[in-house]
PDBML (XML) file of the C-alpha atoms, coordinates in Angstrom:
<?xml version="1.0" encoding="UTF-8" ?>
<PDBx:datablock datablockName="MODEL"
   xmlns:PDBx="http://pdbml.pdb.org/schema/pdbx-v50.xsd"
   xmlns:xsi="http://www.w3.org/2001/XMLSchema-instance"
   xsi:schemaLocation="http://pdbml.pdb.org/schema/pdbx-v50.xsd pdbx-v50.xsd">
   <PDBx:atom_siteCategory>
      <PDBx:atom_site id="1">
         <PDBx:B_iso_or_equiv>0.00</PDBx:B_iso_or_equiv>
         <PDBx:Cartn_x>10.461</PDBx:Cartn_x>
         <PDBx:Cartn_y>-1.170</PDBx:Cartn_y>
         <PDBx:Cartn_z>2.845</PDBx:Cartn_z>
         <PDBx:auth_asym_id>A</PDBx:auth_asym_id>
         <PDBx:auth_atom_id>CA</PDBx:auth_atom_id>
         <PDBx:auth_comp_id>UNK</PDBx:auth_comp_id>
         <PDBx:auth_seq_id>1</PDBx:auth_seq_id>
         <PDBx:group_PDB>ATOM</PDBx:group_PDB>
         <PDBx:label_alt_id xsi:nil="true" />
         <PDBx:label_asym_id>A</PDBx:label_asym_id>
         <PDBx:label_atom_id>CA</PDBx:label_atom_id>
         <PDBx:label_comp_id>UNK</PDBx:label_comp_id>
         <PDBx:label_entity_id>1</PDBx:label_entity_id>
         <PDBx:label_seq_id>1</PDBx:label_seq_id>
         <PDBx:occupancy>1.00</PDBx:occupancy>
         <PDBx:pdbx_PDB_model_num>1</PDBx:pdbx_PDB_model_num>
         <PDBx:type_symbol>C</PDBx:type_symbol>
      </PDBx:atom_site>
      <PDBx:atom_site id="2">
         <PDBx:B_iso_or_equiv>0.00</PDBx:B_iso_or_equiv>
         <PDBx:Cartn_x>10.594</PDBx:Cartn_x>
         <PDBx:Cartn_y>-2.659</PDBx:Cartn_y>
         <PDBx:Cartn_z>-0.728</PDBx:Cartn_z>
         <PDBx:auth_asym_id>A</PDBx:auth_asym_id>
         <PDBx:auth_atom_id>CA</PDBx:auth_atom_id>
         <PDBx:auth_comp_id>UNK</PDBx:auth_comp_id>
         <PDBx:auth_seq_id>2</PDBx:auth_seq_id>
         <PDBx:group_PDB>ATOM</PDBx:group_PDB>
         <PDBx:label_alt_id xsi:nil="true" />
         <PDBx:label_asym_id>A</PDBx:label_asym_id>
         <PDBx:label_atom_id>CA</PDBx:label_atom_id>
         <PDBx:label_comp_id>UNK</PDBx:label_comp_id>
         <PDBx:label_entity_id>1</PDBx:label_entity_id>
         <PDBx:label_seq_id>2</PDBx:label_seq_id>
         <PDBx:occupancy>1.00</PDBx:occupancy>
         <PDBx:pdbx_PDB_model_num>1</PDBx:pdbx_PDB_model_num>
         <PDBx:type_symbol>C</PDBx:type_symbol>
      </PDBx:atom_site>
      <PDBx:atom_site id="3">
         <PDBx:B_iso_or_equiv>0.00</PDBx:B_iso_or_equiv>
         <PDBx:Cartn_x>7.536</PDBx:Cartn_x>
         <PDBx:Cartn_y>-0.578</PDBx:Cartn_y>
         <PDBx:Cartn_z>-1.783</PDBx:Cartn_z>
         <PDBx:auth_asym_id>A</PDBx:auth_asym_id>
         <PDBx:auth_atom_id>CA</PDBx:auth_atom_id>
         <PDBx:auth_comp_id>UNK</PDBx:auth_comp_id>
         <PDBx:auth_seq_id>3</PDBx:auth_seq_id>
         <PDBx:group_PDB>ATOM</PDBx:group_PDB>
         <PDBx:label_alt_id xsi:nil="true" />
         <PDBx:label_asym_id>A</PDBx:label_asym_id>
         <PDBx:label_atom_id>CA</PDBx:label_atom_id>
         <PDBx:label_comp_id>UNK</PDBx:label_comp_id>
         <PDBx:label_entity_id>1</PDBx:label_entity_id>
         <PDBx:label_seq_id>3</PDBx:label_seq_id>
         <PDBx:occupancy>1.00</PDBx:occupancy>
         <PDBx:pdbx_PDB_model_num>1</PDBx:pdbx_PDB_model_num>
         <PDBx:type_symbol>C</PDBx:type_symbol>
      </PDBx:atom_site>
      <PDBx:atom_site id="4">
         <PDBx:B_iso_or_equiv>0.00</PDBx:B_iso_or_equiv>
         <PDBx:Cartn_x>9.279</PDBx:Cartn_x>
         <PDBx:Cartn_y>2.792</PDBx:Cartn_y>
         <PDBx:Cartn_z>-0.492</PDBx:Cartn_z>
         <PDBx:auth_asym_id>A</PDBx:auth_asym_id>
         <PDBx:auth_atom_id>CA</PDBx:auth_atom_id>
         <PDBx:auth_comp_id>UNK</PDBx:auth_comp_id>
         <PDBx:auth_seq_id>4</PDBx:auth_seq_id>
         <PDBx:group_PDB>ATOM</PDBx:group_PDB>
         <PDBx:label_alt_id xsi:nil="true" />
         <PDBx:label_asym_id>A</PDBx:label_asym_id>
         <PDBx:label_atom_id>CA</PDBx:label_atom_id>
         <PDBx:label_comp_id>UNK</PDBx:label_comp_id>
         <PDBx:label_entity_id>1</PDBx:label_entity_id>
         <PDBx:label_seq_id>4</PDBx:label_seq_id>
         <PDBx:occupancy>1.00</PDBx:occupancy>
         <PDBx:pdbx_PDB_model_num>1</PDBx:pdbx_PDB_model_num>
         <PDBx:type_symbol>C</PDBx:type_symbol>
      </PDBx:atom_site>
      <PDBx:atom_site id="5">
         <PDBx:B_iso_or_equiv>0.00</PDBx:B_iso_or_equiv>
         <PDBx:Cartn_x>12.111</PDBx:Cartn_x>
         <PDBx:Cartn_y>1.880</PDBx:Cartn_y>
         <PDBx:Cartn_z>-1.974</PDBx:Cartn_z>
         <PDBx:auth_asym_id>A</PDBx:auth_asym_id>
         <PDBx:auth_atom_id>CA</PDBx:auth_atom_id>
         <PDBx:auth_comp_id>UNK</PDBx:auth_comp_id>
         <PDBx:auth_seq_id>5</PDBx:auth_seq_id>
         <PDBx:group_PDB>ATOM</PDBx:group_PDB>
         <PDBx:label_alt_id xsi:nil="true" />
         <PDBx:label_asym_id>A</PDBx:label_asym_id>
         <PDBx:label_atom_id>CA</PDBx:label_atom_id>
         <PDBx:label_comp_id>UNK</PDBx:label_comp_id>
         <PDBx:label_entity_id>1</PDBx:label_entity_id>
         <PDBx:label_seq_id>5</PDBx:label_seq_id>
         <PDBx:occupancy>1.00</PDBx:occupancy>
         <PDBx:pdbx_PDB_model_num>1</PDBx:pdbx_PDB_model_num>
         <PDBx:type_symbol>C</PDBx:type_symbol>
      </PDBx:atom_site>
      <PDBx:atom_site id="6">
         <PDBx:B_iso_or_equiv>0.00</PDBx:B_iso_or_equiv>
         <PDBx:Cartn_x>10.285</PDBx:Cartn_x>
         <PDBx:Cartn_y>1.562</PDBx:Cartn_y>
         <PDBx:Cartn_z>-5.716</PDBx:Cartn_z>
         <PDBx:auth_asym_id>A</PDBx:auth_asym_id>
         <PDBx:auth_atom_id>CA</PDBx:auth_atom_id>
         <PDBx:auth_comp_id>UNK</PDBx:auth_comp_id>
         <PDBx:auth_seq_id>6</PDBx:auth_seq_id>
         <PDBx:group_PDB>ATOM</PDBx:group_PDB>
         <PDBx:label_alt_id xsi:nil="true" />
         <PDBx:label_asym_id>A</PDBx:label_asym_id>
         <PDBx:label_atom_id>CA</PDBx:label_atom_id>
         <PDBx:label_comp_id>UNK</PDBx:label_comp_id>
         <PDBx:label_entity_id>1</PDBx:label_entity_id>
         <PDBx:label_seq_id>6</PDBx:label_seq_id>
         <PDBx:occupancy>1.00</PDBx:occupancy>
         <PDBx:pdbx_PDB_model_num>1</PDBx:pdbx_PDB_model_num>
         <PDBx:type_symbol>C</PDBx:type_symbol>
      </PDBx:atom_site>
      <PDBx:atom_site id="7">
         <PDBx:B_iso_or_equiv>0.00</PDBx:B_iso_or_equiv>
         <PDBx:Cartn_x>8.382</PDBx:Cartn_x>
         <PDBx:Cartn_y>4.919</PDBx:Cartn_y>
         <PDBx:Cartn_z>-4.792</PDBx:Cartn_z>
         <PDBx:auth_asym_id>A</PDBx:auth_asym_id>
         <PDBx:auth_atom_id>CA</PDBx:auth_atom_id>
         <PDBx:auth_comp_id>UNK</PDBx:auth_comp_id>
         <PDBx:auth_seq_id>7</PDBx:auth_seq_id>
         <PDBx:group_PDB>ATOM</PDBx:group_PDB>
         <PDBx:label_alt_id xsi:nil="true" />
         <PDBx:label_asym_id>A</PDBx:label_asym_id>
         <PDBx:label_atom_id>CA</PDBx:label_atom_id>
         <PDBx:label_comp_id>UNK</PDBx:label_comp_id>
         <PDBx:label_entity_id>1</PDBx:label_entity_id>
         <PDBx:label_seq_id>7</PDBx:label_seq_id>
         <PDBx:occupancy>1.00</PDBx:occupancy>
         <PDBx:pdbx_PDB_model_num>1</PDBx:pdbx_PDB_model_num>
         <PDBx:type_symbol>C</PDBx:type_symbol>
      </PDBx:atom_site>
      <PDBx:atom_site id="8">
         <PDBx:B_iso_or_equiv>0.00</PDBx:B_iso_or_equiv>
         <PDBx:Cartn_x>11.661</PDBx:Cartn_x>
         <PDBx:Cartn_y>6.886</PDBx:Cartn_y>
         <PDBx:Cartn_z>-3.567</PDBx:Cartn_z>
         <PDBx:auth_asym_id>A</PDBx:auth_asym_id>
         <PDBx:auth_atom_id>CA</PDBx:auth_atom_id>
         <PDBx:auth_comp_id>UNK</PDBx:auth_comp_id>
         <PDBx:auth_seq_id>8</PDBx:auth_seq_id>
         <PDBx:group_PDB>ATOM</PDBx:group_PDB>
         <PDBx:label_alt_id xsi:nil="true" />
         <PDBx:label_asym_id>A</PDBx:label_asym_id>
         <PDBx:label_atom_id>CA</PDBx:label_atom_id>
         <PDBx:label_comp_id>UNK</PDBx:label_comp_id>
         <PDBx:label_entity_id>1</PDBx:label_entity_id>
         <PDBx:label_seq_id>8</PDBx:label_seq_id>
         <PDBx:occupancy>1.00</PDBx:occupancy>
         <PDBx:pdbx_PDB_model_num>1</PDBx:pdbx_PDB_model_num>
         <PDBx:type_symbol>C</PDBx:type_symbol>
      </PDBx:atom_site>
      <PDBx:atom_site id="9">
         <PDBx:B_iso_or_equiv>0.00</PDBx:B_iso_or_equiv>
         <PDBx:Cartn_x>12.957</PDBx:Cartn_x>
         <PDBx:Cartn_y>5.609</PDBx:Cartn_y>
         <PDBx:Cartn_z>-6.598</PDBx:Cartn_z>
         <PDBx:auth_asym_id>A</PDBx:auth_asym_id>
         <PDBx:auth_atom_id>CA</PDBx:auth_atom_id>
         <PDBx:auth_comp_id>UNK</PDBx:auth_comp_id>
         <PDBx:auth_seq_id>9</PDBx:auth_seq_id>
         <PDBx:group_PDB>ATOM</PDBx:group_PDB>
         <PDBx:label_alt_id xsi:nil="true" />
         <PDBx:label_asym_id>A</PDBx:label_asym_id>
         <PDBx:label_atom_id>CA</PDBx:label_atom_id>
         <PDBx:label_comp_id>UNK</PDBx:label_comp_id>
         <PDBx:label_entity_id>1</PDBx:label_entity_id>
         <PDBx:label_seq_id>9</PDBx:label_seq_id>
         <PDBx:occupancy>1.00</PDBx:occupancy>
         <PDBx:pdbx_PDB_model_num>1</PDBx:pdbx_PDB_model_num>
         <PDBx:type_symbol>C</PDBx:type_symbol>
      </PDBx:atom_site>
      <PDBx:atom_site id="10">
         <PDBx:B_iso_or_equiv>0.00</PDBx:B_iso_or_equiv>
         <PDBx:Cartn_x>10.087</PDBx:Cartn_x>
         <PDBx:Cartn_y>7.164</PDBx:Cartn_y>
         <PDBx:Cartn_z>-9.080</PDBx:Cartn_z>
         <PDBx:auth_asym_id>A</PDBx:auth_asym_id>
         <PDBx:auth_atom_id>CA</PDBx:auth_atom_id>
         <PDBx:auth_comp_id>UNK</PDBx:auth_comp_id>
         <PDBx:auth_seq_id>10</PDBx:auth_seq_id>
         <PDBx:group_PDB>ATOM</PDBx:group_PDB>
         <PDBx:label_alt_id xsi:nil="true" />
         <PDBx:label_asym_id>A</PDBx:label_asym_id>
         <PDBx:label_atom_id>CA</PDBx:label_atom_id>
         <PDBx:label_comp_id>UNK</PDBx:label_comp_id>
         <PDBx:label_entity_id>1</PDBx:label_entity_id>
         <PDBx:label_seq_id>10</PDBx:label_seq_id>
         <PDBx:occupancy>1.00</PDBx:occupancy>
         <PDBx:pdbx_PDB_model_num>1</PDBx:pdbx_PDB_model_num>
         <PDBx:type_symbol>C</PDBx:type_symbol>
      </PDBx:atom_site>
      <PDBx:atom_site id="11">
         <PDBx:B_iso_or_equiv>0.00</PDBx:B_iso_or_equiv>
         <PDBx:Cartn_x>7.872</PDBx:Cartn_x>
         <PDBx:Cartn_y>4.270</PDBx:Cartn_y>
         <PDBx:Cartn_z>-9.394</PDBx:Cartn_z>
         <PDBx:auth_asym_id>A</PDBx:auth_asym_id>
         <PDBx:auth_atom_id>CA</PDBx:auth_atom_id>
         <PDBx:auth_comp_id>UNK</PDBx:auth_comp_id>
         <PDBx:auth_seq_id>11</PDBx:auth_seq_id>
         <PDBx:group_PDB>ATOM</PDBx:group_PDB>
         <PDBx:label_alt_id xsi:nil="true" />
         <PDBx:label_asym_id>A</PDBx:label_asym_id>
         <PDBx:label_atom_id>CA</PDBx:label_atom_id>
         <PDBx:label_comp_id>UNK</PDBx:label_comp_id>
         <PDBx:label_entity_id>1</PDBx:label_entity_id>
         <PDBx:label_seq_id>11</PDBx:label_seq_id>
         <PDBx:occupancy>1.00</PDBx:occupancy>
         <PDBx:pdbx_PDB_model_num>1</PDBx:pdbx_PDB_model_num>
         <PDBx:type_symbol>C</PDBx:type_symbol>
      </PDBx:atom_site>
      <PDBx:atom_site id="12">
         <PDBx:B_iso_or_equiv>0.00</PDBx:B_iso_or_equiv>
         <PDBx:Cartn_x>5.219</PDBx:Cartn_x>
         <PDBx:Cartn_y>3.791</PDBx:Cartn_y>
         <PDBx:Cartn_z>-7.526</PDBx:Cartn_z>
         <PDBx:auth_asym_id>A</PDBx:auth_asym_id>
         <PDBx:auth_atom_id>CA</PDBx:auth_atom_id>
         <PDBx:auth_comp_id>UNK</PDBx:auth_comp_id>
         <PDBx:auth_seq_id>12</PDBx:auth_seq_id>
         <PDBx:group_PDB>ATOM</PDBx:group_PDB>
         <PDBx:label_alt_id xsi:nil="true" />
         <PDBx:label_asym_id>A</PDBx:label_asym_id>
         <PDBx:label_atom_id>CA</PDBx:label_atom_id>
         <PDBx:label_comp_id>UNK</PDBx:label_comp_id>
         <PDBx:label_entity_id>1</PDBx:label_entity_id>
         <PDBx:label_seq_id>12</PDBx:label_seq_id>
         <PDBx:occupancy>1.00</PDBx:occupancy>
         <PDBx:pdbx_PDB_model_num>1</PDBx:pdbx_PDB_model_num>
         <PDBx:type_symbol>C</PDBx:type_symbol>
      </PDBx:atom_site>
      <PDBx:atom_site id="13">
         <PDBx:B_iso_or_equiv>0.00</PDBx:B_iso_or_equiv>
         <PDBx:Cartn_x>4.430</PDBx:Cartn_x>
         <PDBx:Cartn_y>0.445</PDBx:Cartn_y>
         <PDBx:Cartn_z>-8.079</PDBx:Cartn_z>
         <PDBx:auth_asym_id>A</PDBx:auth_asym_id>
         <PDBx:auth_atom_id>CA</PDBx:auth_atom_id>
         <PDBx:auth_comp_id>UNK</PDBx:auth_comp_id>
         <PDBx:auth_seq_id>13</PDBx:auth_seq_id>
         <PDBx:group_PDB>ATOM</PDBx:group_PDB>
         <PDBx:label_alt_id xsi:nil="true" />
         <PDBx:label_asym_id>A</PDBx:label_asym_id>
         <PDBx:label_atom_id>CA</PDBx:label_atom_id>
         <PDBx:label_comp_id>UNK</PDBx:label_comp_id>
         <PDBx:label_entity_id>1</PDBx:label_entity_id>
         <PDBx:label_seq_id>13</PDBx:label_seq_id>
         <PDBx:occupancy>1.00</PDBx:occupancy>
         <PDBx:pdbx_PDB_model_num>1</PDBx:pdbx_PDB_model_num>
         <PDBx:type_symbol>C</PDBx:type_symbol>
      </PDBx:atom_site>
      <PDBx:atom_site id="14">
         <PDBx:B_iso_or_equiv>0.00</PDBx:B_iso_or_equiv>
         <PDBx:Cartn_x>2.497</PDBx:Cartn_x>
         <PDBx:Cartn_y>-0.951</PDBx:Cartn_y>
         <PDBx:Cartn_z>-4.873</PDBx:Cartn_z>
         <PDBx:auth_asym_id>A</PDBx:auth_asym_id>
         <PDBx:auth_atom_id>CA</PDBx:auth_atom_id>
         <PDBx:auth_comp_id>UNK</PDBx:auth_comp_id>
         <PDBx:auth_seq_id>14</PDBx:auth_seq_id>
         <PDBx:group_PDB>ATOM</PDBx:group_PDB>
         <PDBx:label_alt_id xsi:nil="true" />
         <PDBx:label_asym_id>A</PDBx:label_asym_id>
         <PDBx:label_atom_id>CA</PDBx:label_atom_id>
         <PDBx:label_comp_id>UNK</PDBx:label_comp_id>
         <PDBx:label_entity_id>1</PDBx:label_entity_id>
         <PDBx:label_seq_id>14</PDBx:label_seq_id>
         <PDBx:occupancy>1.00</PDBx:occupancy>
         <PDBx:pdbx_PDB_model_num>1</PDBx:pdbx_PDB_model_num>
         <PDBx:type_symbol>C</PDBx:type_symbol>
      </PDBx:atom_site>
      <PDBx:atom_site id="15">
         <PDBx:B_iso_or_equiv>0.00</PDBx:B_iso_or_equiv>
         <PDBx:Cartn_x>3.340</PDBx:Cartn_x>
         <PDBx:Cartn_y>-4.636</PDBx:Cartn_y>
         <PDBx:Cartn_z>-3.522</PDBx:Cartn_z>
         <PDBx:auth_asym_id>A</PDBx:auth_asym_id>
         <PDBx:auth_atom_id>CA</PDBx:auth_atom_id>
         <PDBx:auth_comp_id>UNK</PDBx:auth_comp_id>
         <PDBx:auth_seq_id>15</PDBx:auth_seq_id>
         <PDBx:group_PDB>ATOM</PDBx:group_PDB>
         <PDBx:label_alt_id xsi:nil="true" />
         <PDBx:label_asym_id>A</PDBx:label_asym_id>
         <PDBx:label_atom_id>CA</PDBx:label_atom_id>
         <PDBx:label_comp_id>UNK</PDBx:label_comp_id>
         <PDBx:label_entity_id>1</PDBx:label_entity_id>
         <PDBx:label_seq_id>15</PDBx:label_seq_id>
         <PDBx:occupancy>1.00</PDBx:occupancy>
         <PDBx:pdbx_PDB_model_num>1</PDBx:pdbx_PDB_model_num>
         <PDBx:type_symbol>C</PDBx:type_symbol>
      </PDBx:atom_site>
      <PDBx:atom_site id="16">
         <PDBx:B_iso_or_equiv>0.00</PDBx:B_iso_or_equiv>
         <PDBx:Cartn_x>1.039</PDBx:Cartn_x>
         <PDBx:Cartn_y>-7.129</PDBx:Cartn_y>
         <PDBx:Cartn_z>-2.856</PDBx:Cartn_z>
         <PDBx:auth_asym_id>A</PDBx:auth_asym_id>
         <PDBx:auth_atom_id>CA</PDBx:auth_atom_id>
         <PDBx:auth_comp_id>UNK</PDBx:auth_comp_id>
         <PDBx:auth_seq_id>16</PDBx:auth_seq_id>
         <PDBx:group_PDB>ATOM</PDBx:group_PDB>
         <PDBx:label_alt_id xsi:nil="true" />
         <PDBx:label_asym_id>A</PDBx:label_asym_id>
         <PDBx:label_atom_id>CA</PDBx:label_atom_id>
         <PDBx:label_comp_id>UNK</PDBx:label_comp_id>
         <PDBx:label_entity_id>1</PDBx:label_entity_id>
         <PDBx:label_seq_id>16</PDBx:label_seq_id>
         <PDBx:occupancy>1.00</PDBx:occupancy>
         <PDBx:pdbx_PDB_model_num>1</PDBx:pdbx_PDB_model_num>
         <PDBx:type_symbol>C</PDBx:type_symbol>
      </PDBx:atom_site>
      <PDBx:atom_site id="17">
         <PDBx:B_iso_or_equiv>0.00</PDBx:B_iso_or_equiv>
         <PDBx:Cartn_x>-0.334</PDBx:Cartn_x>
         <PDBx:Cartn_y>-7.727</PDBx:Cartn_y>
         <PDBx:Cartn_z>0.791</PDBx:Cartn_z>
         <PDBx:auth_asym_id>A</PDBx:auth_asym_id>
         <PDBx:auth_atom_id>CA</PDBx:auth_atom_id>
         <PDBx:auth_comp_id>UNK</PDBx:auth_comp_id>
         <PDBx:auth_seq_id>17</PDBx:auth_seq_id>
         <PDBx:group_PDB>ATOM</PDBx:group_PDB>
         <PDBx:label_alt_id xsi:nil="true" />
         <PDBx:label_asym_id>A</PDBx:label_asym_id>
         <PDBx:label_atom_id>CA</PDBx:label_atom_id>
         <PDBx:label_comp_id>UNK</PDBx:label_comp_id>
         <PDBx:label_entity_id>1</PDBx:label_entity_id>
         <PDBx:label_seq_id>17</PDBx:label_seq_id>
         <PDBx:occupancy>1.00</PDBx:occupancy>
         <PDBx:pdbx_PDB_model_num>1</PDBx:pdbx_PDB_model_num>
         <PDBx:type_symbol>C</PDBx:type_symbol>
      </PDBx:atom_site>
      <PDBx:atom_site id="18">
         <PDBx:B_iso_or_equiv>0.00</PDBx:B_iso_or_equiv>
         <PDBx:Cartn_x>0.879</PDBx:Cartn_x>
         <PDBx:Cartn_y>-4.129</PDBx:Cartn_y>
         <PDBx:Cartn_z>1.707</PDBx:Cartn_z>
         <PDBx:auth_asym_id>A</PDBx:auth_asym_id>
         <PDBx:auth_atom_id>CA</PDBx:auth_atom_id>
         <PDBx:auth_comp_id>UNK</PDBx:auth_comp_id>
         <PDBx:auth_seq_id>18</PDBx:auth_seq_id>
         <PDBx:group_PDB>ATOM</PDBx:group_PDB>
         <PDBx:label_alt_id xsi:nil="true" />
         <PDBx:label_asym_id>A</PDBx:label_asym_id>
         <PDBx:label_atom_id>CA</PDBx:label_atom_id>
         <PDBx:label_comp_id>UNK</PDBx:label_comp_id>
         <PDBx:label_entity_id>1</PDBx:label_entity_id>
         <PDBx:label_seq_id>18</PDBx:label_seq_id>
         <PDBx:occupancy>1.00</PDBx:occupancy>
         <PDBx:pdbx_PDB_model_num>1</PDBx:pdbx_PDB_model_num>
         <PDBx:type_symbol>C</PDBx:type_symbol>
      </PDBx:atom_site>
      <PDBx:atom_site id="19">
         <PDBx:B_iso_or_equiv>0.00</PDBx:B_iso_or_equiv>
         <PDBx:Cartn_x>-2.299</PDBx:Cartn_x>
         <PDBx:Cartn_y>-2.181</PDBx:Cartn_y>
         <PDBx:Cartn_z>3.121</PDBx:Cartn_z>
         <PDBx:auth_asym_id>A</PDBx:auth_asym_id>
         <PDBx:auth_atom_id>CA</PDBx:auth_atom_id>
         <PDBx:auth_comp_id>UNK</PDBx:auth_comp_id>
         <PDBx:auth_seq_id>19</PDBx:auth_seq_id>
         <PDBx:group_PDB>ATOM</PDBx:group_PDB>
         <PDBx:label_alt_id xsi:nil="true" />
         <PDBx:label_asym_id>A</PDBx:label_asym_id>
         <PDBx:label_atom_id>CA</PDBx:label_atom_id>
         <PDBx:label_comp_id>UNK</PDBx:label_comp_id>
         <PDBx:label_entity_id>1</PDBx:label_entity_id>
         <PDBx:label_seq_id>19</PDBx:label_seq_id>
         <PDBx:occupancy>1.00</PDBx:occupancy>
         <PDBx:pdbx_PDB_model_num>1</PDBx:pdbx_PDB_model_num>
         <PDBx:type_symbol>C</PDBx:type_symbol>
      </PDBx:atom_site>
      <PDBx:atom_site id="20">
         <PDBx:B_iso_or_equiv>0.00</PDBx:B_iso_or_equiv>
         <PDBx:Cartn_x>-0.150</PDBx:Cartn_x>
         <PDBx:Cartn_y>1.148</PDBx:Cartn_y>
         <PDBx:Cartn_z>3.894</PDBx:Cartn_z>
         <PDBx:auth_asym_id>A</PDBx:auth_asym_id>
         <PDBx:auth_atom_id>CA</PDBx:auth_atom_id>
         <PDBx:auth_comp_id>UNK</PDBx:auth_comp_id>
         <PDBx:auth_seq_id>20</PDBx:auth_seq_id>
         <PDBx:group_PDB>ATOM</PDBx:group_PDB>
         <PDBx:label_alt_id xsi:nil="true" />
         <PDBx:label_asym_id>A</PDBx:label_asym_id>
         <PDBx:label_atom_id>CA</PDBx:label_atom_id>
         <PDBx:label_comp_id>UNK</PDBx:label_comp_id>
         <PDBx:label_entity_id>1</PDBx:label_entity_id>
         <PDBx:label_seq_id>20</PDBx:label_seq_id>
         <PDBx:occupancy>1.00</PDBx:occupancy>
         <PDBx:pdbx_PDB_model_num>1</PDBx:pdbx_PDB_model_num>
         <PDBx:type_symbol>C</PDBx:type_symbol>
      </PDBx:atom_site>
      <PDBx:atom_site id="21">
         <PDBx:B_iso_or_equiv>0.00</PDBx:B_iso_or_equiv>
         <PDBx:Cartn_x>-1.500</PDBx:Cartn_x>
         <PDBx:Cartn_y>4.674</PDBx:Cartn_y>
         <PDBx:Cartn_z>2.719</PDBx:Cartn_z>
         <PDBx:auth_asym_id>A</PDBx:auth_asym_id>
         <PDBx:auth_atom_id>CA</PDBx:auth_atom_id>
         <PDBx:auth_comp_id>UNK</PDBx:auth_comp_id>
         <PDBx:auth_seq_id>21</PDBx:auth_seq_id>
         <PDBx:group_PDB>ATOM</PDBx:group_PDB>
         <PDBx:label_alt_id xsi:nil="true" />
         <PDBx:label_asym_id>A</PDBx:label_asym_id>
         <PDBx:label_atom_id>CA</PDBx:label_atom_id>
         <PDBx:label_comp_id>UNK</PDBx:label_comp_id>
         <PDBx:label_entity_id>1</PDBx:label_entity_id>
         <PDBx:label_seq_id>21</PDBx:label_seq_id>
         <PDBx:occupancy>1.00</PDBx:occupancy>
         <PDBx:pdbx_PDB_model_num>1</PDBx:pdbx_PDB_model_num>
         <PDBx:type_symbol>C</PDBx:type_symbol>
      </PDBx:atom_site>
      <PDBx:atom_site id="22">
         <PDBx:B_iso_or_equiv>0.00</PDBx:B_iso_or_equiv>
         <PDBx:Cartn_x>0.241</PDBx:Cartn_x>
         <PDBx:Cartn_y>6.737</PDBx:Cartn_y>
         <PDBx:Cartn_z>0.976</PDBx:Cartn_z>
         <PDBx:auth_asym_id>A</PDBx:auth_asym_id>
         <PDBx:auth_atom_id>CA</PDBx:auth_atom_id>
         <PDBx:auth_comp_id>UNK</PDBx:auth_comp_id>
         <PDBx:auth_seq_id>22</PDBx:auth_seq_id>
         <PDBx:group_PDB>ATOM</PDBx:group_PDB>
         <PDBx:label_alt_id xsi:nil="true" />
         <PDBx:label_asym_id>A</PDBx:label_asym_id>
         <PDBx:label_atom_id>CA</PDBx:label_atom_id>
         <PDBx:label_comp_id>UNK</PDBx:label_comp_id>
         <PDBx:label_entity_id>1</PDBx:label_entity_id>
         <PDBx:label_seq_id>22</PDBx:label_seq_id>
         <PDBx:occupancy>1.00</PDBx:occupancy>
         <PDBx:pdbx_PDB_model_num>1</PDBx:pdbx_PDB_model_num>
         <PDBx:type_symbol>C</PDBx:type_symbol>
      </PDBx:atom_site>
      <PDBx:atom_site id="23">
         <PDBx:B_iso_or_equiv>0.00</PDBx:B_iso_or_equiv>
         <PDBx:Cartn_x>1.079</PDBx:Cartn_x>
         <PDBx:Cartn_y>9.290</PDBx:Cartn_y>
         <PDBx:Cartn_z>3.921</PDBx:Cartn_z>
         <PDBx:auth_asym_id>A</PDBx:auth_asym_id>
         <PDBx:auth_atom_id>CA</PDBx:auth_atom_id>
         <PDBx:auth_comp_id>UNK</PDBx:auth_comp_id>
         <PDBx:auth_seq_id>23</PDBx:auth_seq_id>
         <PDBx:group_PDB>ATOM</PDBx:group_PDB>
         <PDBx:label_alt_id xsi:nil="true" />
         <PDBx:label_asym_id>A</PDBx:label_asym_id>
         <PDBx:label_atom_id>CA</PDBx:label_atom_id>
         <PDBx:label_comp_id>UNK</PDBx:label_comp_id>
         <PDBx:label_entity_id>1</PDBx:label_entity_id>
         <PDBx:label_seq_id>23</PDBx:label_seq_id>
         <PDBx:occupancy>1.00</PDBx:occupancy>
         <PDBx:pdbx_PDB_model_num>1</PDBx:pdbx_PDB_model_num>
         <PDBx:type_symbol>C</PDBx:type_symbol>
      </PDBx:atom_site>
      <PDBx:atom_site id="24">
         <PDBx:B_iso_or_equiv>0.00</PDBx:B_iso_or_equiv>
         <PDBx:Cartn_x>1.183</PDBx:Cartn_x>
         <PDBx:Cartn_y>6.514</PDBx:Cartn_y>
         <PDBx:Cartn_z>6.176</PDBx:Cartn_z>
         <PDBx:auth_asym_id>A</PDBx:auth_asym_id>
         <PDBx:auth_atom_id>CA</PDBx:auth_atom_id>
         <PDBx:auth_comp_id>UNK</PDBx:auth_comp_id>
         <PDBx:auth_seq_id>24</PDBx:auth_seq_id>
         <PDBx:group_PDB>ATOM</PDBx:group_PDB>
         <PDBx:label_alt_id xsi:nil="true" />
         <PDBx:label_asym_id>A</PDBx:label_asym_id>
         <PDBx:label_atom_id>CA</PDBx:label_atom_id>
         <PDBx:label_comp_id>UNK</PDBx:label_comp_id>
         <PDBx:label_entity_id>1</PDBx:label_entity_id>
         <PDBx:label_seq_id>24</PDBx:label_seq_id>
         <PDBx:occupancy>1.00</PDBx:occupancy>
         <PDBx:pdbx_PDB_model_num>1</PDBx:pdbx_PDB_model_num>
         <PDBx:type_symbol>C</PDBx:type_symbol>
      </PDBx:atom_site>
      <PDBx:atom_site id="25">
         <PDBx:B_iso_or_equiv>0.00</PDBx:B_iso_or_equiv>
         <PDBx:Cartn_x>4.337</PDBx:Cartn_x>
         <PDBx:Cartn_y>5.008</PDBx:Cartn_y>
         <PDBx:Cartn_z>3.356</PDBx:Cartn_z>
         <PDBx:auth_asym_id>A</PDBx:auth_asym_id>
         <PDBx:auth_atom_id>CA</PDBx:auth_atom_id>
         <PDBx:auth_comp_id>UNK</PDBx:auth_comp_id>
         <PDBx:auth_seq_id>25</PDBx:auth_seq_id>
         <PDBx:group_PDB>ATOM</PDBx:group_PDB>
         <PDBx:label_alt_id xsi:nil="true" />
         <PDBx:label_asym_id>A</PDBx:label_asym_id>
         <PDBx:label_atom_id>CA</PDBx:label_atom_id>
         <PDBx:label_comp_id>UNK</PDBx:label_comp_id>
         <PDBx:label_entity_id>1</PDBx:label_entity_id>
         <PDBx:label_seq_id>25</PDBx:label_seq_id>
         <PDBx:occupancy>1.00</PDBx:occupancy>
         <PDBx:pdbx_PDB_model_num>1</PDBx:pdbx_PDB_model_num>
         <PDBx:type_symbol>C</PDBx:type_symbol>
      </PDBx:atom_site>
   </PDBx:atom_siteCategory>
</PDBx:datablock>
């Protein structure tokens, strides 16, 4: 959720320990 939240927000900035793909975010 916080790493969607930076990418809905215009910066994609990945978190650590997230192993998500971008489609699958």
């Amino acid at each position: 959720l916080s790493a969607a939240q930076i990418y809905y927000g215009g910066k994609l900035k990945w978190q650590q320990n997230v192993s998500v793909s971008k489609s699958g975010l």
